[in-house]
N, C-alpha and C. Protein backbone atom coordinates (compact mmCIF):
# COMPACT_ATOMS: atom_id res chain seq x y z
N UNK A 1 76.19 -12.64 15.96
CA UNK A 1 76.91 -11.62 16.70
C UNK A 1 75.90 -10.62 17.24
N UNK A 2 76.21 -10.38 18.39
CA UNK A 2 75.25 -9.21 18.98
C UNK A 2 75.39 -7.59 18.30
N UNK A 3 75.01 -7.17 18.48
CA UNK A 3 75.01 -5.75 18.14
C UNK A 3 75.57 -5.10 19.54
N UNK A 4 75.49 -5.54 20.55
CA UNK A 4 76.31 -5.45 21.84
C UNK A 4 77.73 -5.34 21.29
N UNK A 5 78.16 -6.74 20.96
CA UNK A 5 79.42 -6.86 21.05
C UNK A 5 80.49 -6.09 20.14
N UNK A 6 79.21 -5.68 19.03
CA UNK A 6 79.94 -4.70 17.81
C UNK A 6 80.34 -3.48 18.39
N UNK A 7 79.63 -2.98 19.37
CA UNK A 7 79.60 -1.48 20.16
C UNK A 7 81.09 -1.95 21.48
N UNK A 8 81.88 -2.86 21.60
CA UNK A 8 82.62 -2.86 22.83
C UNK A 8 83.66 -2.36 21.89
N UNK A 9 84.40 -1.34 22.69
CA UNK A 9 85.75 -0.88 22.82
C UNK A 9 85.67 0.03 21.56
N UNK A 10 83.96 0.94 21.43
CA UNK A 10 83.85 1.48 20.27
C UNK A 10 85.06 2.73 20.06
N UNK A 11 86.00 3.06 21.13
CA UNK A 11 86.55 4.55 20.86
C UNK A 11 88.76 3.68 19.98
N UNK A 12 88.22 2.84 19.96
CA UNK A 12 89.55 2.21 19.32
C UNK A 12 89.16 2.07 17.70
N UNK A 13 90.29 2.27 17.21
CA UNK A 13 90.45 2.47 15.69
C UNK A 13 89.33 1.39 15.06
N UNK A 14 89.34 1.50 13.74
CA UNK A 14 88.39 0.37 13.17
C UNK A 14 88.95 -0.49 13.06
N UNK A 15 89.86 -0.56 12.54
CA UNK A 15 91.05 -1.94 12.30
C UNK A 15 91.18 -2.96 13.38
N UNK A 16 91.18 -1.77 15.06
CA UNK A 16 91.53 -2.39 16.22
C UNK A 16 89.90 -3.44 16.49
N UNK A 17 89.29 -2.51 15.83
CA UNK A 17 87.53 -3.03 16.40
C UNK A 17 87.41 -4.42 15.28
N UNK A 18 88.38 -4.33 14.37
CA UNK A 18 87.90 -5.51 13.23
C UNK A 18 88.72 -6.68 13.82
N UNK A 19 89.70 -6.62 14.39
CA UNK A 19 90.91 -7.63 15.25
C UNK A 19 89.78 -8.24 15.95
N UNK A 20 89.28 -7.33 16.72
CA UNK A 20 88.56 -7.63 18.31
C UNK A 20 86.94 -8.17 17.69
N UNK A 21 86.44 -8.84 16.50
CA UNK A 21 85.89 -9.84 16.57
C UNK A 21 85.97 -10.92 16.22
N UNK A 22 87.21 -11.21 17.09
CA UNK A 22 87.40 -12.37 17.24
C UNK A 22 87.66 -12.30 19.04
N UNK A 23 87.06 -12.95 19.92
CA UNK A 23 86.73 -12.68 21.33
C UNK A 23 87.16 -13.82 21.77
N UNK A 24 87.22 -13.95 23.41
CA UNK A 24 86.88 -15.13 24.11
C UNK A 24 86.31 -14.64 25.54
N UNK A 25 85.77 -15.81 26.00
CA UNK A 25 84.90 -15.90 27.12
C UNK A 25 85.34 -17.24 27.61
N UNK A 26 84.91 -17.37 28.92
CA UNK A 26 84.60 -19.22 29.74
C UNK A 26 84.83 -20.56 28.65
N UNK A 27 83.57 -20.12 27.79
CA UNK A 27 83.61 -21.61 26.84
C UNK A 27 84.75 -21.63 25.77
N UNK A 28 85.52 -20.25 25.22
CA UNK A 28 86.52 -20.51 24.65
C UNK A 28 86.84 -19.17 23.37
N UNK A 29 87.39 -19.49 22.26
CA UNK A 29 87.29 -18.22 21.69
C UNK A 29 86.07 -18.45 20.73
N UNK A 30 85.44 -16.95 20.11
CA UNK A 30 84.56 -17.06 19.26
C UNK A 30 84.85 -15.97 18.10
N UNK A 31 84.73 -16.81 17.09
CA UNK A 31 84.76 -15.65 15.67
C UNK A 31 83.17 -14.86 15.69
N UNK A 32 83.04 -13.36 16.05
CA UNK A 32 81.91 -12.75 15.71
C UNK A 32 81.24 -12.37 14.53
N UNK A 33 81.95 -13.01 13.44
CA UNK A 33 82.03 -12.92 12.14
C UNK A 33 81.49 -14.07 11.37
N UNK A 34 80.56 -14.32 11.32
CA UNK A 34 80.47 -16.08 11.07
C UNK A 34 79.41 -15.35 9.67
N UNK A 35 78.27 -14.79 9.49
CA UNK A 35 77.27 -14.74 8.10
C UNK A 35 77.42 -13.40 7.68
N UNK A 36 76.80 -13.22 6.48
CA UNK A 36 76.52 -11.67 6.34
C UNK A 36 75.95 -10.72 7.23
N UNK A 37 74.82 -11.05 7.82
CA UNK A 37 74.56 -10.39 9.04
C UNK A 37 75.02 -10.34 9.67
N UNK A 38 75.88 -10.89 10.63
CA UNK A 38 76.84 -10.28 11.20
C UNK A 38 77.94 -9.15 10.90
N UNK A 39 78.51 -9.46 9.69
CA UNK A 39 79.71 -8.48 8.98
C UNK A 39 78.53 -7.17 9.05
N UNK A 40 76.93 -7.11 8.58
CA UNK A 40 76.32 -5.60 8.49
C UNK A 40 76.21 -4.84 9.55
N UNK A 41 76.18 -6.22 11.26
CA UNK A 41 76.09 -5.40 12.26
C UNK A 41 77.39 -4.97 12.48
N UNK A 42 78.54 -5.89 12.34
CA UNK A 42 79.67 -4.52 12.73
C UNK A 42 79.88 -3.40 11.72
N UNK A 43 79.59 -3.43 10.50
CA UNK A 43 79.56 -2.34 9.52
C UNK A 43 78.74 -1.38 9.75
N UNK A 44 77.60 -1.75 10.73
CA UNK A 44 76.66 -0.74 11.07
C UNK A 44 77.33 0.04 12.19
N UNK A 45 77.70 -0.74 13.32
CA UNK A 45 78.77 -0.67 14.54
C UNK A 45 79.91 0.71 14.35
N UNK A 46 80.11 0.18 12.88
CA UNK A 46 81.42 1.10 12.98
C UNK A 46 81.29 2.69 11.86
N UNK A 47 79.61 2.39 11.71
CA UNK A 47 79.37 3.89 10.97
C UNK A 47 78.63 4.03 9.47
N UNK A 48 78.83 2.72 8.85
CA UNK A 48 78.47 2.19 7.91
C UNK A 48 76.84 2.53 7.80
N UNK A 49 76.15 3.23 7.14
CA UNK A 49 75.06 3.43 7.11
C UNK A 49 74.29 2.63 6.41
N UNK A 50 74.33 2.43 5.34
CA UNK A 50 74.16 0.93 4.41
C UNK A 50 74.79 -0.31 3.90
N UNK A 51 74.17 -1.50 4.19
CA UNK A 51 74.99 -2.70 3.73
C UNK A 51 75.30 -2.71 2.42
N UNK A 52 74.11 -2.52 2.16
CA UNK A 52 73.53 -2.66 1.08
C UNK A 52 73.84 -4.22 0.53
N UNK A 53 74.34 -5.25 -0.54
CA UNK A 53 73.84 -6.44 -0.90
C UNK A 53 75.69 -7.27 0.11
N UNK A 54 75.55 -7.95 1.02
CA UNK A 54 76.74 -8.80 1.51
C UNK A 54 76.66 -10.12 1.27
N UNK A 55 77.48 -10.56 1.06
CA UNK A 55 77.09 -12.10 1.15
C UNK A 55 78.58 -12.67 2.07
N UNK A 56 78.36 -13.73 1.45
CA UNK A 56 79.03 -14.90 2.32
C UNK A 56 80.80 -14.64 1.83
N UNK A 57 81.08 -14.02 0.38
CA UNK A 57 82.51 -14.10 -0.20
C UNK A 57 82.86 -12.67 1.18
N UNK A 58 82.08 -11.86 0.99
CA UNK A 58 82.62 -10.31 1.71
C UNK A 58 82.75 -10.89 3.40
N UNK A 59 82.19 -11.66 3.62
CA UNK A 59 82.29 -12.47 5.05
C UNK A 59 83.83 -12.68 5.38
N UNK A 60 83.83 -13.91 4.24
CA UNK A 60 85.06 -14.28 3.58
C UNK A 60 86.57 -12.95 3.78
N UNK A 61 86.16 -11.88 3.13
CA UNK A 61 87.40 -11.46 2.52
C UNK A 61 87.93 -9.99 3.65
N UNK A 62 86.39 -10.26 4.60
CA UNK A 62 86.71 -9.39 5.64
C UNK A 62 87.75 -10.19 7.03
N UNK A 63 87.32 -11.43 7.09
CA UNK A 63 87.74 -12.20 7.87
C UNK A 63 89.36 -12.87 7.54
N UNK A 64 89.25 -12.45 6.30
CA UNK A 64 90.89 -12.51 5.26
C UNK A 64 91.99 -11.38 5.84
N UNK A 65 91.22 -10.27 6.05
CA UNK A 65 91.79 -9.33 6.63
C UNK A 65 92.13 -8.80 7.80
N UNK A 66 91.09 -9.68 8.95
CA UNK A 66 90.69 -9.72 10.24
C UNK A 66 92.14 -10.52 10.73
N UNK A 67 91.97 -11.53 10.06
CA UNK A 67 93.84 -12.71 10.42
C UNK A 67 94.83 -11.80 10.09
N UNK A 68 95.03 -11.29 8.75
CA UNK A 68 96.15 -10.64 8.59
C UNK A 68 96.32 -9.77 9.61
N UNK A 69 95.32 -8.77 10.00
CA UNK A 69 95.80 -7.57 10.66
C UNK A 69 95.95 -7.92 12.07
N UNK A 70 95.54 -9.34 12.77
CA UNK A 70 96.18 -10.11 13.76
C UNK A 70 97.40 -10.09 14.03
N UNK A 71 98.11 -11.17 12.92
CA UNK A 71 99.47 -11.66 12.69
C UNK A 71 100.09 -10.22 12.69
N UNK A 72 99.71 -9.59 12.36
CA UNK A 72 100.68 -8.17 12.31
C UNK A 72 100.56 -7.37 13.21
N UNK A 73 99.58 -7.21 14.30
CA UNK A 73 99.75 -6.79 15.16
C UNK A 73 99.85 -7.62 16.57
N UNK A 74 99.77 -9.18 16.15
CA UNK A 74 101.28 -9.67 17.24
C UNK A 74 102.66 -9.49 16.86
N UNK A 75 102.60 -9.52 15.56
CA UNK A 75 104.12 -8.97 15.17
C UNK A 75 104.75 -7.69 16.10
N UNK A 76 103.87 -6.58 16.21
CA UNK A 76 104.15 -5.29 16.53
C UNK A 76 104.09 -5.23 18.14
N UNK A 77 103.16 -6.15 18.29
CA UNK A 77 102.76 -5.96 20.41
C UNK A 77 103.88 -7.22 20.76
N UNK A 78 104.95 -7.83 20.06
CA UNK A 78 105.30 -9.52 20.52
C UNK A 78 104.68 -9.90 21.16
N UNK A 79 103.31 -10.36 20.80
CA UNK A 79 102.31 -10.84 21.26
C UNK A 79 102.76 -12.50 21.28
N UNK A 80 102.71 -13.00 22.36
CA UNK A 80 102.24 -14.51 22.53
C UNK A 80 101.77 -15.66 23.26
N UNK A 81 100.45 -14.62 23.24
CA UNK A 81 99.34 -15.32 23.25
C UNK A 81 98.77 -16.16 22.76
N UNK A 82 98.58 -17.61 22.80
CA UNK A 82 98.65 -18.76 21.78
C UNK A 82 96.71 -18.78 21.36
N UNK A 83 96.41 -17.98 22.64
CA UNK A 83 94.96 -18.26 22.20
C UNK A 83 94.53 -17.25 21.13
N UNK A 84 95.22 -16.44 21.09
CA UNK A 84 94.95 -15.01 20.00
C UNK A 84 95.72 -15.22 18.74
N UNK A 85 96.23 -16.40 18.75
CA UNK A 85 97.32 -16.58 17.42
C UNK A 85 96.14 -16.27 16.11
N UNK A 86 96.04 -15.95 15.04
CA UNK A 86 96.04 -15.76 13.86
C UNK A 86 96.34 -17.29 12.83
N UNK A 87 95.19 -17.65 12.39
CA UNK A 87 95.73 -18.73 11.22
C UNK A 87 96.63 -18.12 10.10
N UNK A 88 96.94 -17.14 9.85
CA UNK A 88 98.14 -16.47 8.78
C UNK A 88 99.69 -16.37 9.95
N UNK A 89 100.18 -17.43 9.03
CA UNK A 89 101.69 -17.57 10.18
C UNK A 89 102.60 -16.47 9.76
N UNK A 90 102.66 -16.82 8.25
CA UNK A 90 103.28 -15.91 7.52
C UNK A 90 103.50 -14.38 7.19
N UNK A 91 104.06 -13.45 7.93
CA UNK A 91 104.12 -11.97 8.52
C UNK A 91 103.90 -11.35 6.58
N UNK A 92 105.01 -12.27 5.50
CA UNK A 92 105.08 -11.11 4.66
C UNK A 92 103.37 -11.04 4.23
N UNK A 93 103.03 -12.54 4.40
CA UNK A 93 102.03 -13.15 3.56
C UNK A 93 100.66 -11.86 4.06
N UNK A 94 100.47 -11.57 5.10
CA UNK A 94 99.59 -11.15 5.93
C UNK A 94 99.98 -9.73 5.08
N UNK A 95 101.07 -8.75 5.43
CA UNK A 95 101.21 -7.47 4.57
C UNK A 95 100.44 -7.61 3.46
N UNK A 96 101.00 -8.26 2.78
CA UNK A 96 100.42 -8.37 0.81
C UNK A 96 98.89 -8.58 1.12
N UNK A 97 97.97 -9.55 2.33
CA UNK A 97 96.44 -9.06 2.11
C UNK A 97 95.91 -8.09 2.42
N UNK A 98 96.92 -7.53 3.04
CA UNK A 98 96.48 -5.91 3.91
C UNK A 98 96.65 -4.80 2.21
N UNK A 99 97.34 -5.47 1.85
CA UNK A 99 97.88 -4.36 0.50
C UNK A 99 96.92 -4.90 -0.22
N UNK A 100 96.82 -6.14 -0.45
CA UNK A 100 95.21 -6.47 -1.21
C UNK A 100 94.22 -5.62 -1.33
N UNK A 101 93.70 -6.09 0.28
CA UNK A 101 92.45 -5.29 0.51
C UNK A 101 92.03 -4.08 0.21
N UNK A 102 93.56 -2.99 0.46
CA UNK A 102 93.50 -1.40 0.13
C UNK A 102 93.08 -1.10 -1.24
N UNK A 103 93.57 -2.19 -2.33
CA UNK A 103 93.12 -1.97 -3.74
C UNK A 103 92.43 -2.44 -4.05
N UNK A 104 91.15 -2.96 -3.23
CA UNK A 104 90.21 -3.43 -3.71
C UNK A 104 89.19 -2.58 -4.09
N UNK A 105 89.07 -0.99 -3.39
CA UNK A 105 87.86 -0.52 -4.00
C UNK A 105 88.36 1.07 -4.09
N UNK A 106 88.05 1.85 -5.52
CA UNK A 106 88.50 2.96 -5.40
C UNK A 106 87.41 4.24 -4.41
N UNK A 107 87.76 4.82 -3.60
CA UNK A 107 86.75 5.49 -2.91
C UNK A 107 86.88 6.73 -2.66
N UNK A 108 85.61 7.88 -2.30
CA UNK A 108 86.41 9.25 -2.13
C UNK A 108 85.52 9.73 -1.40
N UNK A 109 85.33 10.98 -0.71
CA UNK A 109 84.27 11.06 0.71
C UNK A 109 83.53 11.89 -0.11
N UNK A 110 82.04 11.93 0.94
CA UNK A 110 81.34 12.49 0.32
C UNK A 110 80.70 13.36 1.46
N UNK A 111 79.69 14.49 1.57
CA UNK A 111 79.94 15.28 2.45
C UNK A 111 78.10 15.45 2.40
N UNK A 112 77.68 14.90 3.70
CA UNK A 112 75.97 14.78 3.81
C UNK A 112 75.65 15.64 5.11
N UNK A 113 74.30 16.08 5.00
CA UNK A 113 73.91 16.75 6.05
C UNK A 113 72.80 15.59 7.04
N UNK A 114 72.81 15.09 7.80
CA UNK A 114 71.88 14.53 8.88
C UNK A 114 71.44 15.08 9.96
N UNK A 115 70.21 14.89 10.45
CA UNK A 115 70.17 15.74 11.78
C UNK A 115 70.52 16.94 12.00
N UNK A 116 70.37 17.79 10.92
CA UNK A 116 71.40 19.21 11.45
C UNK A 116 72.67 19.33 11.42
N UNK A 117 73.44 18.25 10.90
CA UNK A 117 74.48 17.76 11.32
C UNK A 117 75.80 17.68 10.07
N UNK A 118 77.11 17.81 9.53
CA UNK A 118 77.63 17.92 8.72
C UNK A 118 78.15 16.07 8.79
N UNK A 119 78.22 14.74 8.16
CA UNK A 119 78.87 14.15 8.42
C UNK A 119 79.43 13.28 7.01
N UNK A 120 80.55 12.79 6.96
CA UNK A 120 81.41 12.45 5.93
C UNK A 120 80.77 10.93 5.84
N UNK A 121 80.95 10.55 4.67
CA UNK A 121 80.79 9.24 3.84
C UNK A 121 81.40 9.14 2.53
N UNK A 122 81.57 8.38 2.34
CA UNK A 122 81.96 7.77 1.06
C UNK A 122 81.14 6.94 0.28
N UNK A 123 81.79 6.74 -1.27
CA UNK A 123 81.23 5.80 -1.99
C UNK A 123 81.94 5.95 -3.07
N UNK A 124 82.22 5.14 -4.44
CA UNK A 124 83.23 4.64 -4.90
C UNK A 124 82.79 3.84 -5.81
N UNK A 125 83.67 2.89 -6.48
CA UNK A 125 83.61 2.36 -7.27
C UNK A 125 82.56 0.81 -7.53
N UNK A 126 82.93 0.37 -5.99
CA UNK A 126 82.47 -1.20 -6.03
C UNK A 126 81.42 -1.09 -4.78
N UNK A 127 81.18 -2.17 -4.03
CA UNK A 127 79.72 -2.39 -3.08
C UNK A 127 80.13 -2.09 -1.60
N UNK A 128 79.43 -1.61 -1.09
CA UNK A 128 79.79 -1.13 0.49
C UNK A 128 80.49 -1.89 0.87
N UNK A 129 80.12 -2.67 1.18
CA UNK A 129 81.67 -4.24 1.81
C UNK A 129 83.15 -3.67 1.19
N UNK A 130 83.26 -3.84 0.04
CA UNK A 130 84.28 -3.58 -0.81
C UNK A 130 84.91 -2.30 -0.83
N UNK A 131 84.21 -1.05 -0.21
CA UNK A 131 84.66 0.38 0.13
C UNK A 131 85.10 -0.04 1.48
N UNK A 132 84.56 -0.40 2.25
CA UNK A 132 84.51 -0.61 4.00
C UNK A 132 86.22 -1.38 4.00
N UNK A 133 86.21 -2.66 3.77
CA UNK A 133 87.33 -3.34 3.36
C UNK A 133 88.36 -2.63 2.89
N UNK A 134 88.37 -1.53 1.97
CA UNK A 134 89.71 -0.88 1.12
C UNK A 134 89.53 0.22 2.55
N UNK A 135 88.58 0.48 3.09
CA UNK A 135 89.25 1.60 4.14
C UNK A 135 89.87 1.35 5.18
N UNK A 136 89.48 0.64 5.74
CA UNK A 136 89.84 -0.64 6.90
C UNK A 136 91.31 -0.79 6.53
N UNK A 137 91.50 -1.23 5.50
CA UNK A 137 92.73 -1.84 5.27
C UNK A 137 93.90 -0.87 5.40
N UNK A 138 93.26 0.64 4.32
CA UNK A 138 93.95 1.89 4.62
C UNK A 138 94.41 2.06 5.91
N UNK A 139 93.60 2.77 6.65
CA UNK A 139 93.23 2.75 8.31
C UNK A 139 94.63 1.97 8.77
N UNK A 140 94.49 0.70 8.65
CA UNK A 140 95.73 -0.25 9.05
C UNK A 140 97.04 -0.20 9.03
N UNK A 141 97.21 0.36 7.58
CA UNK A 141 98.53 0.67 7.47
C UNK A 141 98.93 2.33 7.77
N UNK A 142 98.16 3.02 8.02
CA UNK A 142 98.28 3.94 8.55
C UNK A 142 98.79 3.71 10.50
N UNK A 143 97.95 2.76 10.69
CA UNK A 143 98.04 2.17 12.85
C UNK A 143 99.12 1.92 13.15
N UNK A 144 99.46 0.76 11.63
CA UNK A 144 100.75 -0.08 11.71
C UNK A 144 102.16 0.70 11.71
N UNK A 145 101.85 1.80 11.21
CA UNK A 145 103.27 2.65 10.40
C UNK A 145 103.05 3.61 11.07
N UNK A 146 102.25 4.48 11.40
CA UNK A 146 102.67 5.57 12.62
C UNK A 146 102.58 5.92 13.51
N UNK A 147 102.23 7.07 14.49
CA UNK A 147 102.48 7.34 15.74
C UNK A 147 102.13 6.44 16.47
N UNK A 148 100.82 5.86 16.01
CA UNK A 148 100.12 5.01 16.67
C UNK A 148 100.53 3.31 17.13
N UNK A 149 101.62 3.76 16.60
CA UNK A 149 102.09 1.55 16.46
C UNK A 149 102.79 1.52 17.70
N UNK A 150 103.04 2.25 18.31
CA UNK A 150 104.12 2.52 19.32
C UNK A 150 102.95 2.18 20.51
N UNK A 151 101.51 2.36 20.18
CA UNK A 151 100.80 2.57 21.26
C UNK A 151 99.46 0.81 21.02
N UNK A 152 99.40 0.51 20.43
CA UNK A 152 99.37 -0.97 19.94
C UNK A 152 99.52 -1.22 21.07
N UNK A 153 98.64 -2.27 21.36
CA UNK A 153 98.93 -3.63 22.66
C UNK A 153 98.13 -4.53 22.43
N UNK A 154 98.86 -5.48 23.17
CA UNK A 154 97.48 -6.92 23.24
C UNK A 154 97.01 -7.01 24.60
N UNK A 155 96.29 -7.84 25.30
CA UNK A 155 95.61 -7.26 26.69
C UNK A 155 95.96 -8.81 26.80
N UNK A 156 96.82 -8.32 28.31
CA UNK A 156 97.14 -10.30 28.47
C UNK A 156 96.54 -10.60 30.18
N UNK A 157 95.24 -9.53 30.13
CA UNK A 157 94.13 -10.18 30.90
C UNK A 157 93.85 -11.83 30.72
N UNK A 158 94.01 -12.81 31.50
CA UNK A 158 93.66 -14.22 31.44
C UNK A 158 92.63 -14.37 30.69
N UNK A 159 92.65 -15.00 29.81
CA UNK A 159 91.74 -15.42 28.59
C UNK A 159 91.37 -14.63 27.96
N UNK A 160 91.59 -13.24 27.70
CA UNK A 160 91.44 -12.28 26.73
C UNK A 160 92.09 -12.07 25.62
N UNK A 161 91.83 -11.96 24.62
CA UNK A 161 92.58 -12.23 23.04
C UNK A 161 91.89 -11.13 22.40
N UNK A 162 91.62 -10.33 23.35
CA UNK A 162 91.57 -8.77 22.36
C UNK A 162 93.13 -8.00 22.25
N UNK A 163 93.29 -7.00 21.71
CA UNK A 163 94.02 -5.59 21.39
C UNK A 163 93.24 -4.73 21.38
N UNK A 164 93.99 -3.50 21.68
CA UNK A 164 93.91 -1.76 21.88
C UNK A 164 94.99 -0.95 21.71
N UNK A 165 94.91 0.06 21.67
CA UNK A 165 95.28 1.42 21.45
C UNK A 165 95.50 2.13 23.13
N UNK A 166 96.94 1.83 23.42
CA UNK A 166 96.78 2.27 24.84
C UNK A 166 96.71 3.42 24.63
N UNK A 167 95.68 4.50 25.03
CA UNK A 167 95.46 5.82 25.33
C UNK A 167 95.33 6.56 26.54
N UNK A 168 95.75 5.99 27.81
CA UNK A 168 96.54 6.45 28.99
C UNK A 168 97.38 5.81 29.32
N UNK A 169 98.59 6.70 29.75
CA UNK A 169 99.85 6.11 30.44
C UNK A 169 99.43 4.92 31.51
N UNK A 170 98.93 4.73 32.24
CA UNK A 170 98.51 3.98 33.48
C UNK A 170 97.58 2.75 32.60
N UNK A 171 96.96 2.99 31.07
CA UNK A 171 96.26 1.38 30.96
C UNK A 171 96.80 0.74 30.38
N UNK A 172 96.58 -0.84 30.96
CA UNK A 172 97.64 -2.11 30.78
C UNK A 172 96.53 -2.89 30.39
N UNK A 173 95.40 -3.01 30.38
CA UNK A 173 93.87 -4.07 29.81
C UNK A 173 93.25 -2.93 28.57
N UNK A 174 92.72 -4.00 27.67
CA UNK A 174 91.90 -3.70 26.85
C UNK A 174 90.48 -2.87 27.30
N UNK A 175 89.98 -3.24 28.73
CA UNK A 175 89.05 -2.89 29.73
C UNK A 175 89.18 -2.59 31.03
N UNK A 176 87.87 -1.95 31.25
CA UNK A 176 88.32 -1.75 32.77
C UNK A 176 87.41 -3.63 33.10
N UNK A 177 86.85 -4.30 32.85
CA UNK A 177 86.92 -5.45 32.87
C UNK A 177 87.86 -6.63 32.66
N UNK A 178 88.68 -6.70 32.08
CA UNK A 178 89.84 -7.09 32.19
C UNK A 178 90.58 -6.67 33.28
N UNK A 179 90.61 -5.09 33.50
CA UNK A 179 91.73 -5.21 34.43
C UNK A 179 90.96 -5.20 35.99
N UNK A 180 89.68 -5.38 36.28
CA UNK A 180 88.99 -5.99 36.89
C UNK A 180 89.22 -7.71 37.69
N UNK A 181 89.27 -8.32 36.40
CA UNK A 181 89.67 -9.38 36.62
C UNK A 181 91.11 -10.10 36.91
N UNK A 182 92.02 -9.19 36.54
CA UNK A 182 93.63 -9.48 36.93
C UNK A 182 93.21 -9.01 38.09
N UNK A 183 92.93 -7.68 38.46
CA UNK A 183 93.38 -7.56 39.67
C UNK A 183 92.52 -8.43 41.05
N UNK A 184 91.41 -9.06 40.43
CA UNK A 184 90.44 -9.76 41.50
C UNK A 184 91.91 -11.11 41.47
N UNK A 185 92.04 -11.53 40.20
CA UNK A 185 93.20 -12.89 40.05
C UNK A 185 94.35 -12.73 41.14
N UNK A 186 94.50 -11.72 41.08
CA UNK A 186 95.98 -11.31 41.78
C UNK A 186 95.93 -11.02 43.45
N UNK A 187 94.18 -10.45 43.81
CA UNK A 187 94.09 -11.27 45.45
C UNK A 187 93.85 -12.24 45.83
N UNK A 188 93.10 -13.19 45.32
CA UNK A 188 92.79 -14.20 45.30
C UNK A 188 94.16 -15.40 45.60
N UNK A 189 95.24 -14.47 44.75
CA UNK A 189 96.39 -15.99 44.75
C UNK A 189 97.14 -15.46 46.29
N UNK A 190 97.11 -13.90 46.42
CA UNK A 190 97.43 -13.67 47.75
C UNK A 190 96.75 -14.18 48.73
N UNK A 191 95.60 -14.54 48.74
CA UNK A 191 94.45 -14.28 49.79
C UNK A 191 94.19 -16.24 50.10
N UNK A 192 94.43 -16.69 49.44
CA UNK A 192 94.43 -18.18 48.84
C UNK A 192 95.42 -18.99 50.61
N UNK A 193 94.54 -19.59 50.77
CA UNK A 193 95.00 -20.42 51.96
C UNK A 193 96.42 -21.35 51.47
């Protein structure tokens, strides 16, 4: 995974940013999640200052959570999009790993100075993965359940299998690339001999 791709659509929730690596392009969809290094660059991506030790299970149990919070937020957008489907079919099944995940690590913030700078962190009981994961998961059911669920979408830009957080009345794409490309799609079929 690039460290590029960890930084796209950085001003959307974390949850929304953990959905969205899982991508597609031309050749098809791609999980951005495939080794530990990868899971550190989006953990780095999303603020995470240390990995500290990841392996292959936290790969695992992030990508456990990545499906669930899919399935549930096609649940919420009636998303159906077959290319963005989620291997968790099962809506309750997907809740209960989201409720998993939240109790997986007990955590509480902690309050550091950088740069001149006041900024919040945490740390807790179990290994960075395992804090990151129980917050994430938090985070989620917080997206899922309030103000914010109403504002949930999936981006049904042609071949796009991301979600967002619509945050202007007027956006209908995950991007201004996406909606780039509908709207090039949409002269083209006019313009089309």
């Amino acid at each position: 995974m690039s460290e590029d791709f960890a930084l796209m659509l950085p001003d959307e929730p974390v949850p929304v940013r953990l959905m969205n690596t899982v991508w597609a392009d031309r050749a098809g969809v791609h999980d951005a999640l495939r080794t530990p290094d990868d899971l550190c660059a989006w953990l780095r991506a999303t603020g995470e200052d240390a990995c500290g030790e990841v392996d292959r299970r936290d790969v695992e149990t992030f990508r456990s959570l990545r499906d669930a919070l899919r399935r549930l937020a096609a649940l919420l957008t009636e998303d159906s999009r077959e290319t963005a489907a989620s291997p968790t079919e099962d809506v309750e099944q997907a809740a209960a790993d989201v409720n998993q995940a939240v109790t997986r690590a007990t955590t509480w913030p902690q309050l550091s100075v950088r740069d001149g700078r006041l900024r919040r962190s945490s740390t807790g009981t179990e290994s960075v993965a395992a804090r990151s994961l129980s917050a994430v998961a938090a985070e989620a059911v917080d997206l899922f359940t309030g103000p914010d669920q109403e504002r949930l979408r999936a981006c049904y830009a042609p071949g796009c299998v991301l979600y967002f957080v619509k945050d202007h009345p007027r956006r209908e794409w995950c991007s201004t690339a996406c909606g780039n490309r509908v709207r090039a799609a949409r002269h083209y079929r006019r313009h089309r001999s």
